[in-house]
Protein backbone atom coordinates (compact mmCIF):
# COMPACT_ATOMS: atom_id res chain seq x y z
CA UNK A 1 58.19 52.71 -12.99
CA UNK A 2 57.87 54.35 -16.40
CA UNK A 3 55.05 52.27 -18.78
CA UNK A 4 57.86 51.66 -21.71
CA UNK A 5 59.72 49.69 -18.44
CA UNK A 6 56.65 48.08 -17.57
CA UNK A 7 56.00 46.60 -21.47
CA UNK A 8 59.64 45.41 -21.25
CA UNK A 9 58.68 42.72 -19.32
CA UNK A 10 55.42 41.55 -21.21
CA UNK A 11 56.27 39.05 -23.95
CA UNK A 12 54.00 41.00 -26.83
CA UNK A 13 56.78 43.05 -26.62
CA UNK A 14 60.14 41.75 -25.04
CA UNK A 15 62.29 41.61 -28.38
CA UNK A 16 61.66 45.05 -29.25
CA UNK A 17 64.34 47.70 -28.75
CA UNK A 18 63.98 51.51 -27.08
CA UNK A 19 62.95 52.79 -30.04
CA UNK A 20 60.46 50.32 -31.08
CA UNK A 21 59.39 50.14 -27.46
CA UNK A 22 58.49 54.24 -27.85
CA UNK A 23 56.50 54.16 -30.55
CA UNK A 24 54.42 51.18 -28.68
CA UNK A 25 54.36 53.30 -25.52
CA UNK A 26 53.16 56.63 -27.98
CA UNK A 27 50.33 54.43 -29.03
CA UNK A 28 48.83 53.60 -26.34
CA UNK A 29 45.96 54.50 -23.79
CA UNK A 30 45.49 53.95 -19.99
CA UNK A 31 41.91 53.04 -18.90
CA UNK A 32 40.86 52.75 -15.43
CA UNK A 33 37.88 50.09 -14.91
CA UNK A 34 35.89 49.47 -11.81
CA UNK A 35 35.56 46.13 -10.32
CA UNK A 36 32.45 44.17 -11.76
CA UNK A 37 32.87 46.66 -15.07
CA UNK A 38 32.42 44.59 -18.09
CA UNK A 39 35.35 45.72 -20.73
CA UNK A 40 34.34 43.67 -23.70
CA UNK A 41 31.37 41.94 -24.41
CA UNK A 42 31.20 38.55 -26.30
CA UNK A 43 29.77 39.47 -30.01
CA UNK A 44 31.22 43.20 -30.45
CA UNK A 45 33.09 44.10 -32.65
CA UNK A 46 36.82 43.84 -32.04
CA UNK A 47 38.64 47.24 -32.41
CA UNK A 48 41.32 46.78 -29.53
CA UNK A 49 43.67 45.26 -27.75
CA UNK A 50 44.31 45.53 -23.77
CA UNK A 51 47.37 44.83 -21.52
CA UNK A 52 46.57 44.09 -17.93
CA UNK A 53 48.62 46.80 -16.14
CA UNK A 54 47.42 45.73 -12.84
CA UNK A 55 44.27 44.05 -11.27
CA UNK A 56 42.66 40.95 -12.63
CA UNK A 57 39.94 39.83 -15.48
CA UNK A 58 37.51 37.26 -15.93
CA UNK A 59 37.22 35.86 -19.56
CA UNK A 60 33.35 33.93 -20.06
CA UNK A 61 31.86 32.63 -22.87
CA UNK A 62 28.31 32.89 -21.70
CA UNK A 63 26.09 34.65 -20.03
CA UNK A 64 26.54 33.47 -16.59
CA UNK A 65 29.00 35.56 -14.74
CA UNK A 66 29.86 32.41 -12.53
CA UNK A 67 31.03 30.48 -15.66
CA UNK A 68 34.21 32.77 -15.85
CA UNK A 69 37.25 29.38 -17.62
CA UNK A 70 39.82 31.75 -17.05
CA UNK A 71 40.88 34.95 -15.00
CA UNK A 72 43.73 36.98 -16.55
CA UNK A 73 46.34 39.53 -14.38
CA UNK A 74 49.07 42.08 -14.76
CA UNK A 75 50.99 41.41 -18.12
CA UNK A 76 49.19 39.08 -19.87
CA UNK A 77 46.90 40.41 -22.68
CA UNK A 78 43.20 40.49 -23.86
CA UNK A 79 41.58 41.05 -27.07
CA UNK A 80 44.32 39.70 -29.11
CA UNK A 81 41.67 37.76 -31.64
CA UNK A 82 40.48 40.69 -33.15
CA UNK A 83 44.00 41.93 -34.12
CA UNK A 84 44.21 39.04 -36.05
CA UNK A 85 41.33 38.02 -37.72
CA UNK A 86 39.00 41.68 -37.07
CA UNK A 87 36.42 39.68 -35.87
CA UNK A 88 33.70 39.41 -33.25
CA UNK A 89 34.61 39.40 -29.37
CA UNK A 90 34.68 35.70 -28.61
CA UNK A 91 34.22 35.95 -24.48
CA UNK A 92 32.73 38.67 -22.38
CA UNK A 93 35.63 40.42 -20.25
CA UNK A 94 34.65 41.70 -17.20
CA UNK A 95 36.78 43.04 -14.15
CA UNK A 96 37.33 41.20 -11.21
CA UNK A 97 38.56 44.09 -9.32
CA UNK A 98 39.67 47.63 -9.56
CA UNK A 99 41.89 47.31 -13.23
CA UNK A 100 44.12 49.69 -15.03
CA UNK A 101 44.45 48.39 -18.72
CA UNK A 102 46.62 49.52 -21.98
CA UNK A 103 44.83 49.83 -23.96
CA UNK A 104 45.83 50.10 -28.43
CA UNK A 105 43.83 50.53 -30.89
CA UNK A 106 43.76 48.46 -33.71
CA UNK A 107 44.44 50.55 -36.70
CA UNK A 108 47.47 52.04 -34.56
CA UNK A 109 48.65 48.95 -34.32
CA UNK A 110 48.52 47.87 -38.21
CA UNK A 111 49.91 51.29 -39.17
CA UNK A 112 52.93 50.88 -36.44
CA UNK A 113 53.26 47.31 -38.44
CA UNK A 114 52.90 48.82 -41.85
CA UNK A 115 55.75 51.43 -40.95
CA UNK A 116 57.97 49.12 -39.31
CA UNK A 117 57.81 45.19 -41.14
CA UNK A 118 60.69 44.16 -38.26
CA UNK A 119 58.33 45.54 -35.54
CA UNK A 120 55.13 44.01 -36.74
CA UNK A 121 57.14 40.72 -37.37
CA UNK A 122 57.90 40.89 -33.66
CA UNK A 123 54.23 41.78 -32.67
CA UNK A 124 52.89 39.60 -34.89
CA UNK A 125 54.99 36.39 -34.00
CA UNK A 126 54.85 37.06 -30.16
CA UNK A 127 51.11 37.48 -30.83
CA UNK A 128 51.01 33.56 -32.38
CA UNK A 129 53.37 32.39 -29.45
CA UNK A 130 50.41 34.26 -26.69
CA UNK A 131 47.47 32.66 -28.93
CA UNK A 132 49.12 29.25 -29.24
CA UNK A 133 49.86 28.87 -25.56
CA UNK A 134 45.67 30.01 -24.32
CA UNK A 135 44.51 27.91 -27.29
CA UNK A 136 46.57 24.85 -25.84
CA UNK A 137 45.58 25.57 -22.34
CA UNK A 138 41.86 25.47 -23.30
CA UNK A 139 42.33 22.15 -25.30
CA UNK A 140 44.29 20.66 -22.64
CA UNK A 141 41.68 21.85 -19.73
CA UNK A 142 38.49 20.40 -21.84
CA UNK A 143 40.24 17.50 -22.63
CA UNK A 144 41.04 17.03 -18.63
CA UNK A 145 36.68 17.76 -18.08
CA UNK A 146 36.27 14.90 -20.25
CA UNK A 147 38.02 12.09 -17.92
C-alpha cells in the first residue's frame, strides 16, 4: 500500500483530494525508531509533527517511564501542539515497540498552508477536531481519578 493510500484513511487528512493528498505525501519523511527510543522529549522545542505509520507510543508527562496516561498506534498523530501554538513539547514520547513514523516538518507544513488556504483550512480544522477529542479524553479520565 502506497503512503498517499495510507494518509487517506487518517482523519488529519481524509477531506483532502489526490492532489492535495500529493503535496502532503511530497512533504513528508519516514523515520524508523527502535523500541524504548524516546522521539520527543517533554520541554523541546516543537519543530514537527509525526503520524504513527505502524507500532505504538507512549505519551508521559514526567519523568517516570511507568507513568505513560496514554499509548498512541497506527494513524493517530503526535506532536500536533507545536503546529499550533510553536511551543514547548508538553509530554515525553517514547516508543513502545519497533515504530515507523511520518514524520513533517513544521515550516513545510505552514508553507503547504500558505500556498493552499483550502488545504490548510482542512489541516487546520481536522487538527482542532484531533486536539479537541485528546483534550476531552484527558478531562474526562482525571475527572473519573477523582471519584
Amino acid at each position: 500500500m502506497t503512503l498517499k493510500r495510507l494518509l487517506q484513511g487518517v482523519a488529519l487528512f481524509s477531506d483532502l483530494d489526490e492532489d492535495r493528498l500529493q503535496k502532503i505525501v511530497d512533504i513528508s519523511q519516514i523515520r524508523d525508531c527502535s523500541g524504548g527510543e524516546i522521539i520527543v522529549a517533554k520541554g523541546a522545542v516543537g519543530e514537527e509533527l509525526f503520524l504513527v505509520l505502524d507500532g505504538e507510543v507512549s505519551i508521559r508527562t514526567s519523568d517516570d517511564p511507568s507513568t505513560a496516561f496514554v499509548f498512541l498506534g497506527r494513524g493517530q498523530i503526535i506532536g500536533e501542539m507545536a503546529l499550533v501554538d510553536s511551543g514547548y513539547r508538553s509530554a515525553t514520547v517514547q516508543a513502545v515497540s519497533p515504530t515507523e513514523l511520518v514524520v513533517f516538518q513544521k515550516d513545510d507544513i505552514y508553507r503547504l498552508c500558505e500556498e493552499d488556504p483550502q488545504l490548510g483550512y482542512y489541516i487546520m480544522r481536522n487538527l482542532a477536531a484531533d486536539l479537541s477529542f485528546k483534550l476531552r479524553h484527558r478531562h474526562l479520565t482525571a475527572q473519573a481519578d477523582q471519584r
